[in-house]
C-alpha atoms as a PDB file:
ATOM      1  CA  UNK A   1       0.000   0.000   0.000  1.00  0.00           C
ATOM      2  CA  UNK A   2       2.750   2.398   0.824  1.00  0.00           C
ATOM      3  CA  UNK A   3       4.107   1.966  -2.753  1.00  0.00           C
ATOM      4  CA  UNK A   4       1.253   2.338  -4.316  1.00  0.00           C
ATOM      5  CA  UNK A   5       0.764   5.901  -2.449  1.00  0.00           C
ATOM      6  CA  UNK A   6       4.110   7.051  -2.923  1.00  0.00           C
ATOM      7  CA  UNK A   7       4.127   6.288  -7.073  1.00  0.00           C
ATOM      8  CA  UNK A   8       0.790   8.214  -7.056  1.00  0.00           C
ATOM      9  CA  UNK A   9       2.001  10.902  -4.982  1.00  0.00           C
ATOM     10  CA  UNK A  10       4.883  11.259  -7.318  1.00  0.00           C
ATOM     11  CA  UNK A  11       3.526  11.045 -10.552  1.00  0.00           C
ATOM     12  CA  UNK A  12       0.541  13.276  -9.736  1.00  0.00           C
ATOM     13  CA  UNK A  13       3.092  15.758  -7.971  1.00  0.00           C
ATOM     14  CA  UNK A  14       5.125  15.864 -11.182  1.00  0.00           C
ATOM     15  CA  UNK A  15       2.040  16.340 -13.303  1.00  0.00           C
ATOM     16  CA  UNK A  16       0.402  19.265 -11.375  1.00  0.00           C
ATOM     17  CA  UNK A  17       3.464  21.316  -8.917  1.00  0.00           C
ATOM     18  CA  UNK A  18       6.708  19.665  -9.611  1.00  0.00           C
ATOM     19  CA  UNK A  19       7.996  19.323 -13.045  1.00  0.00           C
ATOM     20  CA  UNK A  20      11.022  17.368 -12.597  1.00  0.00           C
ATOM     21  CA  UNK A  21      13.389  15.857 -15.058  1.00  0.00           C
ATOM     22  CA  UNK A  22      12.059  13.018 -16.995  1.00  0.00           C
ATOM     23  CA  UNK A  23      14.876  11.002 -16.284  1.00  0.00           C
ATOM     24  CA  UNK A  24      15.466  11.578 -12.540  1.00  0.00           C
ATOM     25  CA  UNK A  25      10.945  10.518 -12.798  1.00  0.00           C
ATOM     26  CA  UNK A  26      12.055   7.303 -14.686  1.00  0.00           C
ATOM     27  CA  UNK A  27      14.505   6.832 -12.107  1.00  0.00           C
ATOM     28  CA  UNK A  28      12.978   7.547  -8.908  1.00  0.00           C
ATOM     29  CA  UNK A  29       8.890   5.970 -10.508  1.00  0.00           C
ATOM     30  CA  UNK A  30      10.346   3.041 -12.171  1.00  0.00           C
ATOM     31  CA  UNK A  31      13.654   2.435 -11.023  1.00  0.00           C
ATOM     32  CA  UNK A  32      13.104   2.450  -6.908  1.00  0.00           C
ATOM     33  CA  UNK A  33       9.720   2.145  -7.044  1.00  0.00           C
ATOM     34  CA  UNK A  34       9.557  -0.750  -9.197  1.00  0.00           C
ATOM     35  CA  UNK A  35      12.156  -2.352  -7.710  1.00  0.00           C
ATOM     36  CA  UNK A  36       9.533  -1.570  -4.056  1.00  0.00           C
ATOM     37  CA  UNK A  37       6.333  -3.060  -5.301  1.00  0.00           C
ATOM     38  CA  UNK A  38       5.132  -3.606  -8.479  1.00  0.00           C
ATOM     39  CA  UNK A  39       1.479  -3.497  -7.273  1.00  0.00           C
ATOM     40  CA  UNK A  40       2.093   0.559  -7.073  1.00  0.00           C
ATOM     41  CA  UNK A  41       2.372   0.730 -11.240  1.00  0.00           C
ATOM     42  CA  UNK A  42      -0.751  -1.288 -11.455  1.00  0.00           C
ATOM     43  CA  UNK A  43      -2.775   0.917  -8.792  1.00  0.00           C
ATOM     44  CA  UNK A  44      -1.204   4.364 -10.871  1.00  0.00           C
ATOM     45  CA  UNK A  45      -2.630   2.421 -13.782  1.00  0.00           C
ATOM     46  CA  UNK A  46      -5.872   1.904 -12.536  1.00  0.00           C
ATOM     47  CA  UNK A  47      -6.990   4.951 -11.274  1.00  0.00           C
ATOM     48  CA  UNK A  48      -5.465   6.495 -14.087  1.00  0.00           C
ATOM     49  CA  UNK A  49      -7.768   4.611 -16.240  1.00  0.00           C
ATOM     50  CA  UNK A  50     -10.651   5.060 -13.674  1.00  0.00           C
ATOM     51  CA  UNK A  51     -10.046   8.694 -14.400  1.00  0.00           C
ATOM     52  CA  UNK A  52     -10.859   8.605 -17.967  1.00  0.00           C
ATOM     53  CA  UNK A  53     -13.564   5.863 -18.036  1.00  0.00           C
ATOM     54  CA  UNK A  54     -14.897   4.077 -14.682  1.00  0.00           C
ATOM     55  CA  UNK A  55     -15.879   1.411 -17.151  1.00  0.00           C
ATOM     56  CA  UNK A  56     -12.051   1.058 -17.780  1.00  0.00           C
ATOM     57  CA  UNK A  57     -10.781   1.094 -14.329  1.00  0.00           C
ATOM     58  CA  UNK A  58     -13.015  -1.451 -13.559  1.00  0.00           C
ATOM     59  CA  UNK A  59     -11.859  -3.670 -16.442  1.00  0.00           C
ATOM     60  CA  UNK A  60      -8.395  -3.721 -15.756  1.00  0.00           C
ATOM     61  CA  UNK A  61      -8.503  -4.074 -12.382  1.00  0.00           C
ATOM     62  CA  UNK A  62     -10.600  -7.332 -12.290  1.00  0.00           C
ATOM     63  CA  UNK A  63      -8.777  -8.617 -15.774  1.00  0.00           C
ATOM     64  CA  UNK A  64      -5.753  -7.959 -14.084  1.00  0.00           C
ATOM     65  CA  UNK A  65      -6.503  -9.688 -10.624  1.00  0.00           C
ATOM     66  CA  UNK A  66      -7.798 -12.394 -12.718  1.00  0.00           C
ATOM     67  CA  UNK A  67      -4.481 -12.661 -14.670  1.00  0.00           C
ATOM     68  CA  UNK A  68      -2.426 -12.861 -11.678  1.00  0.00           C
ATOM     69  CA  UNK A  69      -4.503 -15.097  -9.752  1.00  0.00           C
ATOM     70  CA  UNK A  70      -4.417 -17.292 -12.616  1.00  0.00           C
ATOM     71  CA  UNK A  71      -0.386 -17.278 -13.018  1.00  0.00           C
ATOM     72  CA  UNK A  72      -0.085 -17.411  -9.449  1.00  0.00           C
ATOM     73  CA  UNK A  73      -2.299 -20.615  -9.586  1.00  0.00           C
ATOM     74  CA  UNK A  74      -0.033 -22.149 -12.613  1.00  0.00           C
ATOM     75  CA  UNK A  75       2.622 -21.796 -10.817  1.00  0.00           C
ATOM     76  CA  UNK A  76       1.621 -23.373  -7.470  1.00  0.00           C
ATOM     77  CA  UNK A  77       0.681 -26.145  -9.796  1.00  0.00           C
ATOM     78  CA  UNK A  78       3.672 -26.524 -11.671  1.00  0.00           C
ATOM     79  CA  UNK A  79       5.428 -26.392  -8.334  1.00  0.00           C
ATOM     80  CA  UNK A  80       3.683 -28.800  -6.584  1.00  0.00           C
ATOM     81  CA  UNK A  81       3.968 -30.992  -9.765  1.00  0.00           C
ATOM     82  CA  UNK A  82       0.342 -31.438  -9.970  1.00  0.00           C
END
């Protein structure tokens, strides 16, 4: 959750007060916060999306819970060689 606030944060401060440099934004959004929690790209995503179209937000946030349930499922699966 904490990632997921602080990508937000950041990419919404950059958009409206704080125009930084694009690369120290790749560095600092993708770089460390990637490397934190992936989940925070997907939440940015989301309400991104939910911003433009609920309809969307809601699509991509259940298609991708369904995705990685699904994976996550495989690969318990494969692991347990069933």
């Amino acid at each position: 959750m904490l990632g997921s606030f602080a990508l937000t944060w950041l990419m919404t401060a950059h958009y409206y007060r704080f125009h930084v440099s694009p690369q120290l934004l790749l560095f600092v959004g993708t770089g460390f916060m990637g490397a934190f929690t992936t989940f925070s790209t997907f939440s940015y995503e989301t309400i991104t999306l939910f911003s433009e179209s609920v309809v969307r937000g809601l699509l991509n946030a259940a298609l991708m819970l369904t995705a990685c349930l699904a994976a996550a499922l495989l690969g318990f699966l494969l692991a347990r060689g069933v």
